[in-house]
PDB file of N, CA and C in Angstrom:
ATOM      1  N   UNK A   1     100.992 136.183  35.030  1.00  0.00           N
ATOM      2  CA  UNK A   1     100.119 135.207  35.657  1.00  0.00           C
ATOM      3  C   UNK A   1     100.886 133.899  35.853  1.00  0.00           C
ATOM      4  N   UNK A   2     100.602 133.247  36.720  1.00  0.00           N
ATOM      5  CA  UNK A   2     101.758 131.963  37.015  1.00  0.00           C
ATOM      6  C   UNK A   2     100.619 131.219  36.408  1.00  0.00           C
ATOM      7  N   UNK A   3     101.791 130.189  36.334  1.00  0.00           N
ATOM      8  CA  UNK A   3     101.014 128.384  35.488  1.00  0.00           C
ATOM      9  C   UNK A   3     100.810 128.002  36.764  1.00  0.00           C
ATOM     10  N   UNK A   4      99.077 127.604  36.720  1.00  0.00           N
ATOM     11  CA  UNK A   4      98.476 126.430  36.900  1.00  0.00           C
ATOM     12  C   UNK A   4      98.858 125.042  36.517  1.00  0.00           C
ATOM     13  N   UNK A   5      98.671 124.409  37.532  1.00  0.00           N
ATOM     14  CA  UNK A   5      98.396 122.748  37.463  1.00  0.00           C
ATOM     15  C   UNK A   5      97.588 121.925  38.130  1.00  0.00           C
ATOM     16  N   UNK A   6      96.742 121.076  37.762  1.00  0.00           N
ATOM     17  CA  UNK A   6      96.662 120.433  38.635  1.00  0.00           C
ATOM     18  C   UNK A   6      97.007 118.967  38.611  1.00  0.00           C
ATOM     19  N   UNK A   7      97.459 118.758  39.577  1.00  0.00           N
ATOM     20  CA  UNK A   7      98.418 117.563  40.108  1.00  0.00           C
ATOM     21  C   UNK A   7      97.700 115.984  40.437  1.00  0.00           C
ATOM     22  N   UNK A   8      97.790 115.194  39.978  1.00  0.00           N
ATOM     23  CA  UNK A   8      97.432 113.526  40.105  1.00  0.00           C
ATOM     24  C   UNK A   8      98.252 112.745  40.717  1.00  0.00           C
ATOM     25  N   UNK A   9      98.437 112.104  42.028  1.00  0.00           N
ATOM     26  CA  UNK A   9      99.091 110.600  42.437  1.00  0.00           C
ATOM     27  C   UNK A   9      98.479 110.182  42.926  1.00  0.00           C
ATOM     28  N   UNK A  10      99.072 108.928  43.254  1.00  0.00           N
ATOM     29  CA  UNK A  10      98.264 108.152  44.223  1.00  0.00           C
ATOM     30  C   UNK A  10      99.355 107.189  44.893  1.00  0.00           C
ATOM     31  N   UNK A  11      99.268 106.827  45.857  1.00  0.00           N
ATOM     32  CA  UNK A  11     100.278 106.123  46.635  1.00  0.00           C
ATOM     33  C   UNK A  11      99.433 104.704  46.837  1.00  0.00           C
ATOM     34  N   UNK A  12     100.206 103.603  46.349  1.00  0.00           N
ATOM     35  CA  UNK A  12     100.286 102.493  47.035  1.00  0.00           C
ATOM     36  C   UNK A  12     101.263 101.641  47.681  1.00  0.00           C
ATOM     37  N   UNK A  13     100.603 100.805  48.527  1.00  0.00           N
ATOM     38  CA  UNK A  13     101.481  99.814  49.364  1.00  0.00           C
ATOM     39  C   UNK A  13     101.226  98.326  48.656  1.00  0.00           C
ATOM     40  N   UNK A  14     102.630  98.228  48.312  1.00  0.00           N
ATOM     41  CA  UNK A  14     102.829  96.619  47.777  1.00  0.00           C
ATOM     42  C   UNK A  14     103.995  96.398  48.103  1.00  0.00           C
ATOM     43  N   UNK A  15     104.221  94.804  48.210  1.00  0.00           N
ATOM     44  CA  UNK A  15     105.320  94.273  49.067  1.00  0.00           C
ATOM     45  C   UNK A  15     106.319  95.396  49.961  1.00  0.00           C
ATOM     46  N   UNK A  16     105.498  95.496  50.778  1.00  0.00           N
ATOM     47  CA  UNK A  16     105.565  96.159  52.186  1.00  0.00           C
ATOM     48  C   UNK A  16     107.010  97.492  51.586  1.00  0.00           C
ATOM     49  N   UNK A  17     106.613  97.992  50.249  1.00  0.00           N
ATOM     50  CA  UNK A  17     106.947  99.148  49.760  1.00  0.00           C
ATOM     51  C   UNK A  17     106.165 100.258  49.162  1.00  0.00           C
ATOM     52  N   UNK A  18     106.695 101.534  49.486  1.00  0.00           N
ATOM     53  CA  UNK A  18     105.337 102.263  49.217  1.00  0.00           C
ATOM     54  C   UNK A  18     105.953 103.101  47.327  1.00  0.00           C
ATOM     55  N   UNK A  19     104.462 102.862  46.421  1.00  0.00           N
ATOM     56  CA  UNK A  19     104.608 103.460  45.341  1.00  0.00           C
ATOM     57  C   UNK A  19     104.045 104.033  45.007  1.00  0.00           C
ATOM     58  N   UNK A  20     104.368 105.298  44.043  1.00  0.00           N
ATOM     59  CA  UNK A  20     103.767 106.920  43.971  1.00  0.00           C
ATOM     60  C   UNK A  20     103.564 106.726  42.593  1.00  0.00           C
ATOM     61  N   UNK A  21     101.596 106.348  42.089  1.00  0.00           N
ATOM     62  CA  UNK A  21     101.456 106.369  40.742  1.00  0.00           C
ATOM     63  C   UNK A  21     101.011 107.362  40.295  1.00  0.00           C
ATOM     64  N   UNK A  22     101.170 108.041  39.197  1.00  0.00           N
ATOM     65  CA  UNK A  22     100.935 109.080  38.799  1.00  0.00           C
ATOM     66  C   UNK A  22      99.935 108.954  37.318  1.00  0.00           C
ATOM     67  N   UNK A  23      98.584 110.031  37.685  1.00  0.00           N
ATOM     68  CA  UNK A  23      97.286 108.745  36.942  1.00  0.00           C
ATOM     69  C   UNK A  23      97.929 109.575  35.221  1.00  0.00           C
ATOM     70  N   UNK A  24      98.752 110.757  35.094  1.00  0.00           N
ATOM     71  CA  UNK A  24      98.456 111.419  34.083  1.00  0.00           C
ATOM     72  C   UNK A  24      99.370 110.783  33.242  1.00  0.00           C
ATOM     73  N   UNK A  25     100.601 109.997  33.840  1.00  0.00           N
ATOM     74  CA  UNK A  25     101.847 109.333  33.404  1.00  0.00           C
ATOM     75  C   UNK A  25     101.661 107.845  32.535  1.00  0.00           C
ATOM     76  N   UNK A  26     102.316 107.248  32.047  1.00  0.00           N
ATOM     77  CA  UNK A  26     102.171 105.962  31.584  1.00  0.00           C
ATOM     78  C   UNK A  26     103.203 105.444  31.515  1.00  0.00           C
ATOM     79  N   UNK A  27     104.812 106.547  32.706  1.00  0.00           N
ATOM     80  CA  UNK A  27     105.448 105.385  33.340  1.00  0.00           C
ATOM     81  C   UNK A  27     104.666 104.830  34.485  1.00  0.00           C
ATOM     82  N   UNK A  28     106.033 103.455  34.505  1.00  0.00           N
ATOM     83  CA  UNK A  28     105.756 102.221  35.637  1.00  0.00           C
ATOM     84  C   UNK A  28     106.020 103.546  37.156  1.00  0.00           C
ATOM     85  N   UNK A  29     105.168 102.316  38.507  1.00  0.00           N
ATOM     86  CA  UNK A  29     104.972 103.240  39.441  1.00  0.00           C
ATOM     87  C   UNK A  29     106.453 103.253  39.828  1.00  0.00           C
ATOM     88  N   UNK A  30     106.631 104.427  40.712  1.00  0.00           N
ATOM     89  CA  UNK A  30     107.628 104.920  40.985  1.00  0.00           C
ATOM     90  C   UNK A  30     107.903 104.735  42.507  1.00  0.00           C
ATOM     91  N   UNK A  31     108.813 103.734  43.647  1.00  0.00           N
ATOM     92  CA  UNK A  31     109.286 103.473  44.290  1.00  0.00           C
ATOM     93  C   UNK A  31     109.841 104.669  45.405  1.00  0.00           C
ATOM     94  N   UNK A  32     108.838 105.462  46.566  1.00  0.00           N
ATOM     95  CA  UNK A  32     109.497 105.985  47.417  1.00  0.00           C
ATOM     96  C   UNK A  32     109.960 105.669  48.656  1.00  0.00           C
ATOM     97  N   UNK A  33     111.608 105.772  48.398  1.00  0.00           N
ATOM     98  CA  UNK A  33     112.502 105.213  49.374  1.00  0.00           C
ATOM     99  C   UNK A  33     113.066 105.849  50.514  1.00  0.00           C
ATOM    100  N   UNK A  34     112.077 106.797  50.650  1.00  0.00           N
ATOM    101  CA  UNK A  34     112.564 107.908  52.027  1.00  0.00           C
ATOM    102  C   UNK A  34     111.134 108.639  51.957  1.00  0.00           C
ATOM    103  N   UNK A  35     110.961 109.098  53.316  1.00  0.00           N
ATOM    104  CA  UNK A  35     110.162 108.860  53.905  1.00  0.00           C
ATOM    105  C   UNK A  35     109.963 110.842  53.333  1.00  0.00           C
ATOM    106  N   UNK A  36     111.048 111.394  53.207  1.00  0.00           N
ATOM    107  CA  UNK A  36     111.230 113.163  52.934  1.00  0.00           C
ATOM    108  C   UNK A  36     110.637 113.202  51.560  1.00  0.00           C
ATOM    109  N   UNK A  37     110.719 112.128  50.285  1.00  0.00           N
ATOM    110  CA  UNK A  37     110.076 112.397  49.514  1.00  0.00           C
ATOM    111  C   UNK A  37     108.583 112.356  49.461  1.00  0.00           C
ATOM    112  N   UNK A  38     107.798 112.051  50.624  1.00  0.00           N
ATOM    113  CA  UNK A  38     106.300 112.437  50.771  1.00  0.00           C
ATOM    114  C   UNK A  38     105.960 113.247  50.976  1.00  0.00           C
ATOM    115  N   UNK A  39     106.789 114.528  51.628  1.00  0.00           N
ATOM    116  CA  UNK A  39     106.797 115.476  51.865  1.00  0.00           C
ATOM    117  C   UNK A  39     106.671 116.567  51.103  1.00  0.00           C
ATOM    118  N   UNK A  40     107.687 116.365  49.699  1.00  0.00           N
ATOM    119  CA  UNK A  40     107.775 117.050  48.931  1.00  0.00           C
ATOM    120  C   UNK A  40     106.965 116.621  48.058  1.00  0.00           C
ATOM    121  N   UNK A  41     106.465 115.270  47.735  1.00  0.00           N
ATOM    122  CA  UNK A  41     104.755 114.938  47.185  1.00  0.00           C
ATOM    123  C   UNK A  41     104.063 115.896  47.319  1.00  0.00           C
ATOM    124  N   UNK A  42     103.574 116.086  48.439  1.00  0.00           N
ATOM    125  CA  UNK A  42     102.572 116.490  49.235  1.00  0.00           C
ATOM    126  C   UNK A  42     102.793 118.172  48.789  1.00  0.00           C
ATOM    127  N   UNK A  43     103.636 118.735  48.759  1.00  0.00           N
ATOM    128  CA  UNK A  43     103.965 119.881  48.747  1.00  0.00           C
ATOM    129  C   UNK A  43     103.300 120.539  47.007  1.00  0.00           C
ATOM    130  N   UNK A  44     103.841 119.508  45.984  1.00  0.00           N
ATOM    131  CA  UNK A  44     103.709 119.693  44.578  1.00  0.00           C
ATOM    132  C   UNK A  44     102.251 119.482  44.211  1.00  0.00           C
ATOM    133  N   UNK A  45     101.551 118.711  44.918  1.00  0.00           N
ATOM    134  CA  UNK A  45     100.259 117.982  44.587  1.00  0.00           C
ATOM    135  C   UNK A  45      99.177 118.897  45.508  1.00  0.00           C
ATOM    136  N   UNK A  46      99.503 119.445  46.566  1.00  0.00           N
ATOM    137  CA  UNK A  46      98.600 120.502  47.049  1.00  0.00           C
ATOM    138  C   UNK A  46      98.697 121.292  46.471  1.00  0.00           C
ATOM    139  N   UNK A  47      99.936 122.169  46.283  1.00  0.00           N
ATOM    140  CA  UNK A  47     100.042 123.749  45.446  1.00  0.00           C
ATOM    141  C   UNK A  47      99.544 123.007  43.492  1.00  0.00           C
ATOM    142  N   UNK A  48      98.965 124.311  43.140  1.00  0.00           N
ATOM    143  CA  UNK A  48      98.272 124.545  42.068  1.00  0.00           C
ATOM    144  C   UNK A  48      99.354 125.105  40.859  1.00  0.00           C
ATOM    145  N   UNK A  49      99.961 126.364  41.747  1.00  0.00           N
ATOM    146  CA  UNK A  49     101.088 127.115  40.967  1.00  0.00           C
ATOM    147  C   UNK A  49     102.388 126.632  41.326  1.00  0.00           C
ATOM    148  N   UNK A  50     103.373 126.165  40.307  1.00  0.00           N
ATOM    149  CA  UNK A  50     104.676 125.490  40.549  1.00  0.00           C
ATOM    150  C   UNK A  50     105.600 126.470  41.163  1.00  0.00           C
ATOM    151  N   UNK A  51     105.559 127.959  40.994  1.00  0.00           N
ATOM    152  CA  UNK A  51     106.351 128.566  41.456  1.00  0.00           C
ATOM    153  C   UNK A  51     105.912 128.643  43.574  1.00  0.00           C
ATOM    154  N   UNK A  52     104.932 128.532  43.714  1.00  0.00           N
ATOM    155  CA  UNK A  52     104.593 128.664  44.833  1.00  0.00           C
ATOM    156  C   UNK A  52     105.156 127.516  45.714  1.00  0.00           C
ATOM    157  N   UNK A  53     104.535 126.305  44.885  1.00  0.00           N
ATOM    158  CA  UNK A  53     105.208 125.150  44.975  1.00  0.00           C
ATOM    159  C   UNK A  53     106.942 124.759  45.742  1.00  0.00           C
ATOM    160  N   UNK A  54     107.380 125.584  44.851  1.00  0.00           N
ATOM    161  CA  UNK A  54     109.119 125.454  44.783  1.00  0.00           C
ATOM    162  C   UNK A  54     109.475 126.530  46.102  1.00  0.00           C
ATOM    163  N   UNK A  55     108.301 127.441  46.428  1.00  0.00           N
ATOM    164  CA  UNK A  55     108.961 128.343  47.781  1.00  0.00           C
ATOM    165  C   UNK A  55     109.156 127.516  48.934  1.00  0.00           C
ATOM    166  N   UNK A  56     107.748 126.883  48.866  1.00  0.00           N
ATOM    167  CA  UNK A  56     107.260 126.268  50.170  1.00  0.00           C
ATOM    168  C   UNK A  56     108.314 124.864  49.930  1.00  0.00           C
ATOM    169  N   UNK A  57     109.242 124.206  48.931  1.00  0.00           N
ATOM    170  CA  UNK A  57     110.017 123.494  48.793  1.00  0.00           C
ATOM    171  C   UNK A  57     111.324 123.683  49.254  1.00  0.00           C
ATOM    172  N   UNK A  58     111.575 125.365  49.127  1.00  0.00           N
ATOM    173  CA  UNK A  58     113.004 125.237  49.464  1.00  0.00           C
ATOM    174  C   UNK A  58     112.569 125.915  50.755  1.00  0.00           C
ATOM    175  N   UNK A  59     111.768 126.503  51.565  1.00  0.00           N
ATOM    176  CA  UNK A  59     111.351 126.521  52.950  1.00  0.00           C
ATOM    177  C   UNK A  59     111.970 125.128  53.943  1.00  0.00           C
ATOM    178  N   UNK A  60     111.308 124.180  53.323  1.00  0.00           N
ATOM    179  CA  UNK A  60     111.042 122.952  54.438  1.00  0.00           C
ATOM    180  C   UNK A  60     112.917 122.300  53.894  1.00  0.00           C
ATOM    181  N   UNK A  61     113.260 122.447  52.629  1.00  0.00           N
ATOM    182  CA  UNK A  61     114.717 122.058  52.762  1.00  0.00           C
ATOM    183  C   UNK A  61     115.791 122.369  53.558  1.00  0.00           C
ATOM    184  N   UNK A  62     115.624 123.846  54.026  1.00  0.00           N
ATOM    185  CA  UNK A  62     116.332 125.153  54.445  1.00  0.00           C
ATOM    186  C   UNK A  62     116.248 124.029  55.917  1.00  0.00           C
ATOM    187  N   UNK A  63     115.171 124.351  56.351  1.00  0.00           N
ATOM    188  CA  UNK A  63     114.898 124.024  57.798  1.00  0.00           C
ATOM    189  C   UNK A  63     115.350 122.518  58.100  1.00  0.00           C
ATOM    190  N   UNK A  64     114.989 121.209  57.186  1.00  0.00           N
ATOM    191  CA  UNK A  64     115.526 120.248  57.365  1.00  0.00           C
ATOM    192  C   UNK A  64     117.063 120.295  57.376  1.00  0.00           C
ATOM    193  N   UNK A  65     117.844 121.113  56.612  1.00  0.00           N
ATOM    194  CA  UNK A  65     119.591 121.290  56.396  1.00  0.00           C
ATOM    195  C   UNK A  65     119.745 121.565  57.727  1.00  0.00           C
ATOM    196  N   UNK A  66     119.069 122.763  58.450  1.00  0.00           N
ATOM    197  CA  UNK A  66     119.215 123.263  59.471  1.00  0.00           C
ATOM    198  C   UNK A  66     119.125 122.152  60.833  1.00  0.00           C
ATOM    199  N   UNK A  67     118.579 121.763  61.089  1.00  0.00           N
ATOM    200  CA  UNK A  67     118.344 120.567  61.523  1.00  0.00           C
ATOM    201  C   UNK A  67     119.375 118.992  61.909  1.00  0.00           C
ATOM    202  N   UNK A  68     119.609 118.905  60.178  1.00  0.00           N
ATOM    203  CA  UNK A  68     120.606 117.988  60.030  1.00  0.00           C
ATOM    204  C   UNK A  68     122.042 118.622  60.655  1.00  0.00           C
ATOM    205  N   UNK A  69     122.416 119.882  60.317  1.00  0.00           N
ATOM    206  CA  UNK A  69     123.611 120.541  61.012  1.00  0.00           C
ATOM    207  C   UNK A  69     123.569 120.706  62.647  1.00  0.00           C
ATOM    208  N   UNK A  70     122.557 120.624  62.755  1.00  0.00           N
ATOM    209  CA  UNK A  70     122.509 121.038  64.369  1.00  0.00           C
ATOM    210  C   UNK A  70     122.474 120.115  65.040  1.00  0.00           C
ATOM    211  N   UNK A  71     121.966 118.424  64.531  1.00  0.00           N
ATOM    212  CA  UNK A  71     122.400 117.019  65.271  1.00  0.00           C
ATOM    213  C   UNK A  71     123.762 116.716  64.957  1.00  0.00           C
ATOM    214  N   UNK A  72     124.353 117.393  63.851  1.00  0.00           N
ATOM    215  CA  UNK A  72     125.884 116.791  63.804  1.00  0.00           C
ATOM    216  C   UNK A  72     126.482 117.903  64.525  1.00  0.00           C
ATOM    217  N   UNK A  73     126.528 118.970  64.811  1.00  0.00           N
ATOM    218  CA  UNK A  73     126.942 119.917  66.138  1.00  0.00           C
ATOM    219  C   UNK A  73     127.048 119.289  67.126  1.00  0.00           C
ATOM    220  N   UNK A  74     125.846 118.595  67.659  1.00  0.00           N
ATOM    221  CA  UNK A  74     125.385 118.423  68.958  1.00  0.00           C
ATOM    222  C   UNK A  74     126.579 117.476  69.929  1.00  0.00           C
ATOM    223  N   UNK A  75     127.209 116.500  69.216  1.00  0.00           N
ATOM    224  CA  UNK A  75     128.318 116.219  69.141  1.00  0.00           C
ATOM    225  C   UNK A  75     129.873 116.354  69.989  1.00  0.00           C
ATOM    226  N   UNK A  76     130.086 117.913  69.621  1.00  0.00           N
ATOM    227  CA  UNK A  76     131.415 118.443  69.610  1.00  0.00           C
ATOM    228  C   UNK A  76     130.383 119.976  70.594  1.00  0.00           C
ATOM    229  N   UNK A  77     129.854 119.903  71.673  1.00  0.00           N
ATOM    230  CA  UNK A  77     129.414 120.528  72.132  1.00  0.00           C
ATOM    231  C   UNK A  77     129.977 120.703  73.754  1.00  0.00           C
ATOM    232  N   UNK A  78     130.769 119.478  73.698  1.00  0.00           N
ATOM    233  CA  UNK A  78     131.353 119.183  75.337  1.00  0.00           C
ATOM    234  C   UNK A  78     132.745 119.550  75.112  1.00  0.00           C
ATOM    235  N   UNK A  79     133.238 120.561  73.967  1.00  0.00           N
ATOM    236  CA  UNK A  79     134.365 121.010  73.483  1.00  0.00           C
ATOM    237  C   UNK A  79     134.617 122.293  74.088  1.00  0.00           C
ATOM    238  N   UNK A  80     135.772 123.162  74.781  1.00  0.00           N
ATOM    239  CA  UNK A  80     135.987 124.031  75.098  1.00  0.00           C
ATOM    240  C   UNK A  80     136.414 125.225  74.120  1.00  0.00           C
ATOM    241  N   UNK A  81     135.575 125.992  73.701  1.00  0.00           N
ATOM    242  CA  UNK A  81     136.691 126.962  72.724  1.00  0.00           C
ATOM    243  C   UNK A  81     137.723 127.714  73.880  1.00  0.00           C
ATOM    244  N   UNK A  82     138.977 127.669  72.850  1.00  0.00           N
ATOM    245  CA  UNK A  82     139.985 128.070  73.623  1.00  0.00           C
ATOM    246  C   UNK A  82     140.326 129.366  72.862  1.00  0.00           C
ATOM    247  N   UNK A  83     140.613 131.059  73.729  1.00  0.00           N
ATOM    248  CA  UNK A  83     140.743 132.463  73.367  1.00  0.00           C
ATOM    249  C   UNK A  83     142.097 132.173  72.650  1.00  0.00           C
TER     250      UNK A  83
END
């Protein structure tokens, strides 16, 4: 049977920075500085089961890598391969 969780944050905006408090924690809020870690918020705090969690995590990584390689391709595209 997989572990259950269920998941608590909350996001606020202060000095025009956004912070991810977490109600179960009694660290200080936590500072997100890219815009990809909401993503993966979002990902941990919807799913229930962590293993499910971590699929749909390395899914959207896979595809973002993919992505990132294919704008730095895009580049070296006016290149001739030579036989």
């Amino acid at each position: 049977m997989a572990k259950q969780y269920i998941p608590n944050a909350f996001l606020k905006l202060e000095d025009s920075q956004v912070n991810a408090i977490f109600a179960w924690s009694q660290r200080p809020p936590e500072i997100i500085h890219y815009q990809s870690w909401l993503t993966i918020l979002e990902i941990f705090v919807h799913e229930h089961d962590i293993e499910s969690a971590y699929k749909i995590f390395q899914r959207v990584q896979s595809a973002n890598n993919q992505k990132e390689i294919t704008a730095k391709l895009q580049q070296y595209q006016h290149l001739k391969i030579m036989p």
